[in-house]
Protein backbone atom coordinates (compact mmCIF):
# COMPACT_ATOMS: atom_id res chain seq x y z
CA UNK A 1 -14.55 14.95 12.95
CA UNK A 2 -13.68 11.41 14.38
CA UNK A 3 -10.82 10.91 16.70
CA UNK A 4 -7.87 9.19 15.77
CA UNK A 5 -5.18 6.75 17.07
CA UNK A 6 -1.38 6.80 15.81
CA UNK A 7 -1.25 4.16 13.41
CA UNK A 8 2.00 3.08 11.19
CA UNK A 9 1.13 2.13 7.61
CA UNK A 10 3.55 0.99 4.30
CA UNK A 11 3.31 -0.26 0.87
CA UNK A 12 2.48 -3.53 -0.79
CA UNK A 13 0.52 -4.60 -3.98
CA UNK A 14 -1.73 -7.11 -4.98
CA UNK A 15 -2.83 -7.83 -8.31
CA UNK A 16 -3.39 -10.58 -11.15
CA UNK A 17 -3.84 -11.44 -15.46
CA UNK A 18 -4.65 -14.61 -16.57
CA UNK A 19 -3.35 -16.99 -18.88
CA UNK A 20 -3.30 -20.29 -21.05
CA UNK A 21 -3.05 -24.14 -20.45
CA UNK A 22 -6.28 -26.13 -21.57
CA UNK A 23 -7.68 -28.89 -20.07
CA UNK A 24 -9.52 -31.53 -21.91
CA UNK A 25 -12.71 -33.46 -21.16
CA UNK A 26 -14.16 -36.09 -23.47
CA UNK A 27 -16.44 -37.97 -23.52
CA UNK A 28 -18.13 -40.67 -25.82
CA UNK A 29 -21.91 -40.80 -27.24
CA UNK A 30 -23.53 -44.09 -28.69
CA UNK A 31 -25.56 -43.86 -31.88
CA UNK A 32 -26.15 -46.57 -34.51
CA UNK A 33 -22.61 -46.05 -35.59
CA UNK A 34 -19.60 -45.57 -32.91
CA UNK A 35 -18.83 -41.68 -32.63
CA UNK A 36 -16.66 -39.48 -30.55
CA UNK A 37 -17.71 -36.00 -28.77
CA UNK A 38 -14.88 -34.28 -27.49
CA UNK A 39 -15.55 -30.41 -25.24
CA UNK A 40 -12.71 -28.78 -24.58
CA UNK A 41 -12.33 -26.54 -21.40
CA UNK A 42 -9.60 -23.98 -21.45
CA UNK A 43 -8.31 -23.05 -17.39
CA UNK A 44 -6.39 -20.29 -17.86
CA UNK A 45 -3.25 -20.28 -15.63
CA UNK A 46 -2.16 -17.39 -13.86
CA UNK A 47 0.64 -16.21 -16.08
CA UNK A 48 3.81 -13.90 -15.16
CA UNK A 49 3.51 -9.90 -15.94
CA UNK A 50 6.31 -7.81 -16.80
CA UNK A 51 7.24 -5.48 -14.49
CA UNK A 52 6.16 -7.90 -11.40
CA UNK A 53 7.99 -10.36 -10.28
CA UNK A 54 6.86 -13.77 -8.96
CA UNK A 55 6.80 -14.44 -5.19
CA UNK A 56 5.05 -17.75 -5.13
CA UNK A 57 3.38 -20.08 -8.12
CA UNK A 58 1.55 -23.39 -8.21
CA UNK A 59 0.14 -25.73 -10.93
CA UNK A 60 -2.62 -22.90 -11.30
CA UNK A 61 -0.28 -20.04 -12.16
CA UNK A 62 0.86 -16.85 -10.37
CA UNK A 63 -0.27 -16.70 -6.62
CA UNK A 64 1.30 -13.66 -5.23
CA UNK A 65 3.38 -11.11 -7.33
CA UNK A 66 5.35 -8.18 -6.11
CA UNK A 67 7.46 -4.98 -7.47
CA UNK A 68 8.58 -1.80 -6.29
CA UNK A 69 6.98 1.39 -7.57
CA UNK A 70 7.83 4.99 -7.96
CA UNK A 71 5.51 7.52 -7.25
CA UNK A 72 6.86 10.72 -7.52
CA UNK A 73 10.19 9.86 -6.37
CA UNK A 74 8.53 8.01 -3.47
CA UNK A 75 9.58 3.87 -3.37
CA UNK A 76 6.54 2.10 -2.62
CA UNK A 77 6.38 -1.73 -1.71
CA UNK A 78 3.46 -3.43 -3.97
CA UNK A 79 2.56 -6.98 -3.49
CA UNK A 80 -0.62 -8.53 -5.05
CA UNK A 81 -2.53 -11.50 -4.40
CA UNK A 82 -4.01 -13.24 -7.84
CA UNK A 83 -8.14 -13.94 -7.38
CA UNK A 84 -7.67 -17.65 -8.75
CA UNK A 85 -5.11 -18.69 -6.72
CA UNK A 86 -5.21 -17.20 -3.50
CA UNK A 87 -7.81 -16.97 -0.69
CA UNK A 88 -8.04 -14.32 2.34
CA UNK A 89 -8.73 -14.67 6.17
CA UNK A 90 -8.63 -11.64 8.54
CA UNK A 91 -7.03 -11.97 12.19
CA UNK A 92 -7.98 -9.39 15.11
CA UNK A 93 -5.02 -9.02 17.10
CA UNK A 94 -4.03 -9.83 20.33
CA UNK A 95 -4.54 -5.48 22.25
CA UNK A 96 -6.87 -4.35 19.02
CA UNK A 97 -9.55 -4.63 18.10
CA UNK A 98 -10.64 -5.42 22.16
CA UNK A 99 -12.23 -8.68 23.22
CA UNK A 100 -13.26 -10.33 25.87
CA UNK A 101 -10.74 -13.68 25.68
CA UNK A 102 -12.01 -16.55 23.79
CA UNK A 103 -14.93 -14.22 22.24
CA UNK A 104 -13.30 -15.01 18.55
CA UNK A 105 -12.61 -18.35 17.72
CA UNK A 106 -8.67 -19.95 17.16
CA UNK A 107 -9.34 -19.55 13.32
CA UNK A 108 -9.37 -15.75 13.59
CA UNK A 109 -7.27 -15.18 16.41
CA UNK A 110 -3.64 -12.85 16.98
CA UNK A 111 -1.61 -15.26 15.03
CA UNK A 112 -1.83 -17.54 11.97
CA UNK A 113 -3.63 -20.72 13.14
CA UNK A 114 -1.67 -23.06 11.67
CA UNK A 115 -3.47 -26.07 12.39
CA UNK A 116 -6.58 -24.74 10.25
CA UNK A 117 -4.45 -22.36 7.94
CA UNK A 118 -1.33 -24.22 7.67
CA UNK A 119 -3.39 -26.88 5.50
CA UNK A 120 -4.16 -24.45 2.58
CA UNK A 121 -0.49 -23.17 3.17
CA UNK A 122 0.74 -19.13 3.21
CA UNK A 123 1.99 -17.16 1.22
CA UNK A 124 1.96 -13.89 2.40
CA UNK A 125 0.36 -11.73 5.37
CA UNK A 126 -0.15 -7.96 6.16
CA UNK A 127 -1.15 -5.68 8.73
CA UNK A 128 -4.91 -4.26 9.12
CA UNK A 129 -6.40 -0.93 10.31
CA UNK A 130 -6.30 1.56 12.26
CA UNK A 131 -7.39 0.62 16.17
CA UNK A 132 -11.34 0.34 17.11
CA UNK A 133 -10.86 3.88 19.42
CA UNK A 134 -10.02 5.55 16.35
CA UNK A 135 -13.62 5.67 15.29
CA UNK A 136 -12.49 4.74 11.54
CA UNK A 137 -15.06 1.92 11.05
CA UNK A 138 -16.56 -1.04 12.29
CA UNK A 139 -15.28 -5.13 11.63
CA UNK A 140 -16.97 -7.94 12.24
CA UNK A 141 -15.31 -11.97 11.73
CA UNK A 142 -17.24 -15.32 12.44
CA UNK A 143 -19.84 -13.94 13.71
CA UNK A 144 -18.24 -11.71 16.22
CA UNK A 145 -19.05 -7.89 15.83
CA UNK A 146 -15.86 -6.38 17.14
CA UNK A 147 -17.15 -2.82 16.03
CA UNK A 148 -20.35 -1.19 14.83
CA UNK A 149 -20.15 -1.17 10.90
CA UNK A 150 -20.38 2.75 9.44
CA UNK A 151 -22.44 3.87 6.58
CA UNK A 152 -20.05 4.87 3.62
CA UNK A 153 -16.57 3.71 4.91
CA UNK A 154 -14.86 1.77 2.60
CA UNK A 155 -15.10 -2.04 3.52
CA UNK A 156 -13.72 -5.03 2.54
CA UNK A 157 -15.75 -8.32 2.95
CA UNK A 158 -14.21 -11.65 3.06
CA UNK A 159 -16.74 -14.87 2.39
CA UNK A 160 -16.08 -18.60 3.84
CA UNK A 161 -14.38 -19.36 -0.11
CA UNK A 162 -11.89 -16.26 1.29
CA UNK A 163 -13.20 -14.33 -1.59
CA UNK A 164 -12.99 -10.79 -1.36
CA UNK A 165 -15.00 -7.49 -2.39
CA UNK A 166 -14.38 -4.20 -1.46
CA UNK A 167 -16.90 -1.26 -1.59
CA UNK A 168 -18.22 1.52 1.06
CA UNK A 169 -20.98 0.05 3.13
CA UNK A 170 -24.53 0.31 2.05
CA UNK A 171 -27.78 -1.00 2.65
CA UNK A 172 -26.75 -2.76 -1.16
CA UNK A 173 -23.16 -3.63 -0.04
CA UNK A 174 -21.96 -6.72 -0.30
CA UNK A 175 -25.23 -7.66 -1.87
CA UNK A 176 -27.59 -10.73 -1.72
CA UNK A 177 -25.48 -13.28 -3.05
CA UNK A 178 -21.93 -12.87 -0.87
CA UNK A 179 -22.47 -14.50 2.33
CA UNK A 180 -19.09 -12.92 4.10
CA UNK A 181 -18.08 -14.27 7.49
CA UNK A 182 -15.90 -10.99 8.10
CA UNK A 183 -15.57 -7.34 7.43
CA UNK A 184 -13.39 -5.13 7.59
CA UNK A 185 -13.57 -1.20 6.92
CA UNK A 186 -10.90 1.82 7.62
CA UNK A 187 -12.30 5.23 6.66
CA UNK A 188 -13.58 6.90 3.49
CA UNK A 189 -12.86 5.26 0.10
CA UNK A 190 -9.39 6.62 -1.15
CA UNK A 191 -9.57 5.05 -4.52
CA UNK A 192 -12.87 5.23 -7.13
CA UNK A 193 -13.14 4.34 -10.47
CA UNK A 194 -9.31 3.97 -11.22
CA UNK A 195 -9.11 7.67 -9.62
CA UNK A 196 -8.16 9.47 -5.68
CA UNK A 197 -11.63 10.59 -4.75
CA UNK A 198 -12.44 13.86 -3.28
CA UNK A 199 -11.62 13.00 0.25
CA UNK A 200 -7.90 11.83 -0.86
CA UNK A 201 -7.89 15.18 -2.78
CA UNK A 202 -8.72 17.01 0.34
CA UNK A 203 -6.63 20.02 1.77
CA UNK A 204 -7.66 18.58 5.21
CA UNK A 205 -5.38 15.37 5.67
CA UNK A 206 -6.40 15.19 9.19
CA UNK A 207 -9.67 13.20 7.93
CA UNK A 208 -7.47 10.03 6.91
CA UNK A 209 -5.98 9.99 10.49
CA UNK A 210 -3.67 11.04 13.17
CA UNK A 211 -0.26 11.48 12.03
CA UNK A 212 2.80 11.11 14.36
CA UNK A 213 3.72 15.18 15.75
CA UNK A 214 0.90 16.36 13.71
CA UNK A 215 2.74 16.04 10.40
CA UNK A 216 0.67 14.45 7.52
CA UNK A 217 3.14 12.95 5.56
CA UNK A 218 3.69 9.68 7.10
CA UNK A 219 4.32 5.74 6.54
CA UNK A 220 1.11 4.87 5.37
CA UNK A 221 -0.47 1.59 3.47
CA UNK A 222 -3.71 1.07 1.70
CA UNK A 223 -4.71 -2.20 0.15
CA UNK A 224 -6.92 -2.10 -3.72
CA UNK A 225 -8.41 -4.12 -6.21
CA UNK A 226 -7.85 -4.24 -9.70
CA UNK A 227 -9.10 -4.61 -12.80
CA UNK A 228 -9.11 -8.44 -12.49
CA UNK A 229 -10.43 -8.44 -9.33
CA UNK A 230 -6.65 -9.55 -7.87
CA UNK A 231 -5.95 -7.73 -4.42
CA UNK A 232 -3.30 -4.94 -4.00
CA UNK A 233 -1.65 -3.89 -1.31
CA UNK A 234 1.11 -1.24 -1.15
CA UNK A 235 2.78 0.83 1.63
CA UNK A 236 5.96 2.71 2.17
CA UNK A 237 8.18 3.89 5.49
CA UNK A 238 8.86 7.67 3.65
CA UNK A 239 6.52 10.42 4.64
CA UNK A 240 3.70 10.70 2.18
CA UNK A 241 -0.11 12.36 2.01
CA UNK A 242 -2.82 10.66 1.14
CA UNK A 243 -2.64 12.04 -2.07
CA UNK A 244 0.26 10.51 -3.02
CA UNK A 245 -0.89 7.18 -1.44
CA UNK A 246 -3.97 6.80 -3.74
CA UNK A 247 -1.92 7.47 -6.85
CA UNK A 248 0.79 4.30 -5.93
CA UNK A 249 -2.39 2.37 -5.51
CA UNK A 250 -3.46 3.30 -8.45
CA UNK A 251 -0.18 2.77 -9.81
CA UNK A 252 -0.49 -0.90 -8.87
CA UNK A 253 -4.00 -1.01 -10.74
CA UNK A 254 -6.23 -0.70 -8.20
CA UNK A 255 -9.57 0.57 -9.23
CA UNK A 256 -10.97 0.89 -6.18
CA UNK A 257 -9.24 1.44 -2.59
CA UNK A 258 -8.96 1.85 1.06
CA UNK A 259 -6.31 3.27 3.41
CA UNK A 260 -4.96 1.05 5.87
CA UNK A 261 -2.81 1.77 8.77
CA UNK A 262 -0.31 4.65 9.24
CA UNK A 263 2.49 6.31 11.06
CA UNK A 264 5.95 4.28 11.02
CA UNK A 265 5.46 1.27 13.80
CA UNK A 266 2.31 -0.64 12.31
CA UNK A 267 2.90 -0.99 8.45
CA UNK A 268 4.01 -4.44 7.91
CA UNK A 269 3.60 -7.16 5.01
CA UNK A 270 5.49 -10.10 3.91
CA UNK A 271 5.39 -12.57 0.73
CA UNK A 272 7.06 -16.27 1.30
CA UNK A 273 9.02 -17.76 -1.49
CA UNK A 274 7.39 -21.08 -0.69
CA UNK A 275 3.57 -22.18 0.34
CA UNK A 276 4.18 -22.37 4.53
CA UNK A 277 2.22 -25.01 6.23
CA UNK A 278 4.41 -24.42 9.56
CA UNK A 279 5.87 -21.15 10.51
CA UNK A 280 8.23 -19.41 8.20
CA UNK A 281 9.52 -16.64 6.11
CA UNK A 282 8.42 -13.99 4.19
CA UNK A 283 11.78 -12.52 2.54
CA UNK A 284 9.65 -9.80 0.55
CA UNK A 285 9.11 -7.22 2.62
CA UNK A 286 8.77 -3.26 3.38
CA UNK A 287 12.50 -1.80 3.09
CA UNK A 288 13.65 -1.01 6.61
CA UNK A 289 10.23 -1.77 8.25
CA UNK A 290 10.55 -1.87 11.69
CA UNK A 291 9.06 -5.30 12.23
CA UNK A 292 9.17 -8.56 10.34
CA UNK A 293 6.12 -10.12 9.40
CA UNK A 294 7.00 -13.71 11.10
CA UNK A 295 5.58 -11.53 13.99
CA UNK A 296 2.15 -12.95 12.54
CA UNK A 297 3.43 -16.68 13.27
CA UNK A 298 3.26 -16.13 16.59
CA UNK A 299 1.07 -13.51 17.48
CA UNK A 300 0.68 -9.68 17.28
CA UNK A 301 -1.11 -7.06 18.62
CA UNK A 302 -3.29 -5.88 15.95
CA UNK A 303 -5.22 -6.93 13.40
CA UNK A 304 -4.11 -8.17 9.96
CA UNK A 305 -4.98 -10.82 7.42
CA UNK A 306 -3.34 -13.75 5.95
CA UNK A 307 -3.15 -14.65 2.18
CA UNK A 308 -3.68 -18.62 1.88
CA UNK A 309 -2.90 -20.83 -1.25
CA UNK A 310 -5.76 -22.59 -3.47
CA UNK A 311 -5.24 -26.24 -4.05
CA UNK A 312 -3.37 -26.88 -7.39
CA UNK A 313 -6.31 -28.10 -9.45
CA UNK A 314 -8.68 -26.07 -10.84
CA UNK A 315 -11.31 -28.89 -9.35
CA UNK A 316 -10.52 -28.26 -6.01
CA UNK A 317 -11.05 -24.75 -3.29
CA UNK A 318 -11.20 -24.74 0.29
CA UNK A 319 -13.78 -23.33 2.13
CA UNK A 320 -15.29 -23.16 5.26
CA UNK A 321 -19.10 -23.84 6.79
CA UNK A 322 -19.87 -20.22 6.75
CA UNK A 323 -22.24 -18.37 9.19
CA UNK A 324 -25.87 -19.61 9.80
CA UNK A 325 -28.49 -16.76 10.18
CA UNK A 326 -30.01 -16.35 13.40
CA UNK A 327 -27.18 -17.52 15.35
CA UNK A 328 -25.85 -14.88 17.86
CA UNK A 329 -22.75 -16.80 19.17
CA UNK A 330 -19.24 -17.45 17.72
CA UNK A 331 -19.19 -19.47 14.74
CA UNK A 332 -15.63 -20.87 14.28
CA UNK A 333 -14.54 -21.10 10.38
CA UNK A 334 -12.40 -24.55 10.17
CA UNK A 335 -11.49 -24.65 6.65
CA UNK A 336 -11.86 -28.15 4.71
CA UNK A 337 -11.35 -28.80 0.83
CA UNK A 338 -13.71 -29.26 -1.65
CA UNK A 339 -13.64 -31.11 -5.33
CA UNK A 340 -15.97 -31.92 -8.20
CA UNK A 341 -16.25 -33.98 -11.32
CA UNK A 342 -14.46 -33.10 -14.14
CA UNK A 343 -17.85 -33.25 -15.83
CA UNK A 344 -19.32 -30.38 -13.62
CA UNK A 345 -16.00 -28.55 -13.15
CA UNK A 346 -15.97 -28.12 -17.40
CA UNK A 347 -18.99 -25.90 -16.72
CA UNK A 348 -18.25 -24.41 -13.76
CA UNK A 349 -14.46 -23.28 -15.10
CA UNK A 350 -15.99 -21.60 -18.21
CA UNK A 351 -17.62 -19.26 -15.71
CA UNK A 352 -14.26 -18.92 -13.82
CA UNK A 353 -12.41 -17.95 -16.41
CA UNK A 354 -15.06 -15.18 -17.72
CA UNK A 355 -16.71 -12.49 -15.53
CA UNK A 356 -17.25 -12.61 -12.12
CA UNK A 357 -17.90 -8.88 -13.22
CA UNK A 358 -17.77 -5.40 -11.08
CA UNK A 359 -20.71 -5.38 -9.23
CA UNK A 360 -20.60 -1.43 -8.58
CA UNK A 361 -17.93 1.13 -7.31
CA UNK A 362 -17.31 2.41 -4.02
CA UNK A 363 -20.36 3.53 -2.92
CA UNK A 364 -22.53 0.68 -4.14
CA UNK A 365 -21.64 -2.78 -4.28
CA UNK A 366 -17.94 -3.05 -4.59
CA UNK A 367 -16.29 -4.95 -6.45
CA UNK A 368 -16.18 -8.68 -6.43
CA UNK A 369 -13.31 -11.38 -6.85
CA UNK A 370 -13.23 -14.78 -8.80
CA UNK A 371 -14.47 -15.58 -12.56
């Protein structure tokens, strides 16, 4: 059996649906007489869904959504973060996981960087794992291996777009074709195929870490994806097993899962009203958690990640250089924004707005963000 540290952990949700406003191309072909070619390219924008309410939109639609939901008479914060709109980064924190100082570049650092992350803008942030000496899985970010990576712990992976997937590691997780310049994994999966798995199911709730006096129902948080690919997150301050944990991420449509942090002091996750390029707030938040998240403006002590904002056309992403194979060192991950034609954006949006698809469930490949 691993050994575990007290961790805090709470509920938020993350997930996304599409929706409809076209955008036209034309263009005009000469032949003996004069005749017009119009293609039309329908973007769908991310649309409102009942029962969620809207933190923060763009031209593009929905960018993070949030609600409150009841799981067995348990109030769980849910915040989701739509696939289209949004983009992840992962911070280590300032005590956990440990590092020599200046090991891990500015970008990924124990508070938002906003000189690189303010241009994208925020939207929301929330809290990580559980600490390194906990044994509960290894993390990696720009290059830096913080922790030895573990066979079969759930893991999410984060590329230089700040896509996401999520799946336990494997020799064929993340796969070939996602390049990720972090990871970061925290136990068992808790969520498979839209259901808790064994493990969450377990009589022994010891395995999903050490609770605060040895009682198992405790703040916890996990963080999902859905059906769409959007990213969940939920948490809540009341006492709660795993059990019941899995089934509010579920609850929140999350297909697959992964506990995050637990115990009352460490659950913490915030949604902004607004797209922050400087520090501000984040008014949605866990009832009565015992931080606020603009603790992540300035620094904290352990790790979470940051939820940025796509540009507003569907042209445009940001991006960083990603990491270059054979390189040992640090690789800082400055983000910079990149456009296209219209002309190769019609093509490349039909794709967006289609499948991205599942590549697997927990256990194989995960499953991946982005149409």
């Amino acid at each position: 059996m691993r050994s575990w540290s007290v961790a805090v952990a709470s509920i938020l949700v993350v997930a996304g649906v599409g929706t409809g406003t076209a955008i036209v191309n034309s263009t005009k072909a000469a032949v003996t007489t004069t005749t017009t070619t119009t293609t039309t390219t329908t973007v769908h924008r991310e649309r409102p869904q009942a029962n969620w309410q809207v933190a923060t939109a763009s031209s593009r639609g929905v960018m993070v959504d949030y609600r409150m939901i009841d799981e067995s008479g348990v109030m769980f914060r849910a915040i989701r973060l739509r696939a289209r709109t949004t983009l992840l980064r992962w911070h280590i924190g300032s005590i956990d996981p440990p590092v020599r100082l200046g090991t891990v570049p500015a970008d990924a650092g124990p508070s938002i960087n906003w000189a690189n992350e303010g241009l994208a803008g925020v939207v929301a942030v929330f809290n990580g794992g559980f600490k390194v000496g906990a044994g509960a899985g290894g993390s990696m970010v720009d290059g830096v291996t913080l922790s030895p990576m573990i066979r079969g712990d759930m893991t999410l992976a984060i590329d230089a777009a700040g896509h996401w997937k999520m799946g336990a590691w494997a020799a064929n997780f993340p796969g070939p074709t996602f390049h990720a310049i972090a990871y970061r994994q925290n136990l068992a999966p808790l969520v498979a195929n839209a259901r808790p798995t064994a493990a969450a199911l377990s009589a022994n709730q010891l395995i999903w870490g050490d609770p605060l006096k040895g009682n198992p129902q405790q703040a916890r948080s996990a963080l999902g994806i859905d059906a769409q690919r959007n990213l969940v997150y939920v948490a809540t301050l009341s006492g709660v097993s795993p059990t019941l944990l899995a089934r509010a991420l579920i609850a929140a449509g999350a297909v697959e899962g992964m506990e995050l942090d637990i115990n009352p002091y460490w659950p913490i996750v915030g949604a902004s009203f607004t797209v922050l390029h400087r520090p501000g707030s984040y008014p949605v938040q866990i009832p009565y958690a015992e931080h606020n998240p603009t603790i992540y403006n300035t620094g904290w002590e352990r790790d979470f990640f940051v939820a940025l904002a796509e540009p507003n056309s569907w042209r445009c992403w940001w991006t960083s250089t990603g990491l270059r194979a054979g390189v040992v060192r640090a690789q800082p991950q400055p983000l910079h924004q990149v456009c296209t034609t219209p002309a190769k954006r019609g093509a490349a949006s039909s794709a967006s707005a289609g499948t991205a698809g599942t590549a697997g469930t927990a256990g194989t490949a995960g499953t991946a963000t982005r149409g």
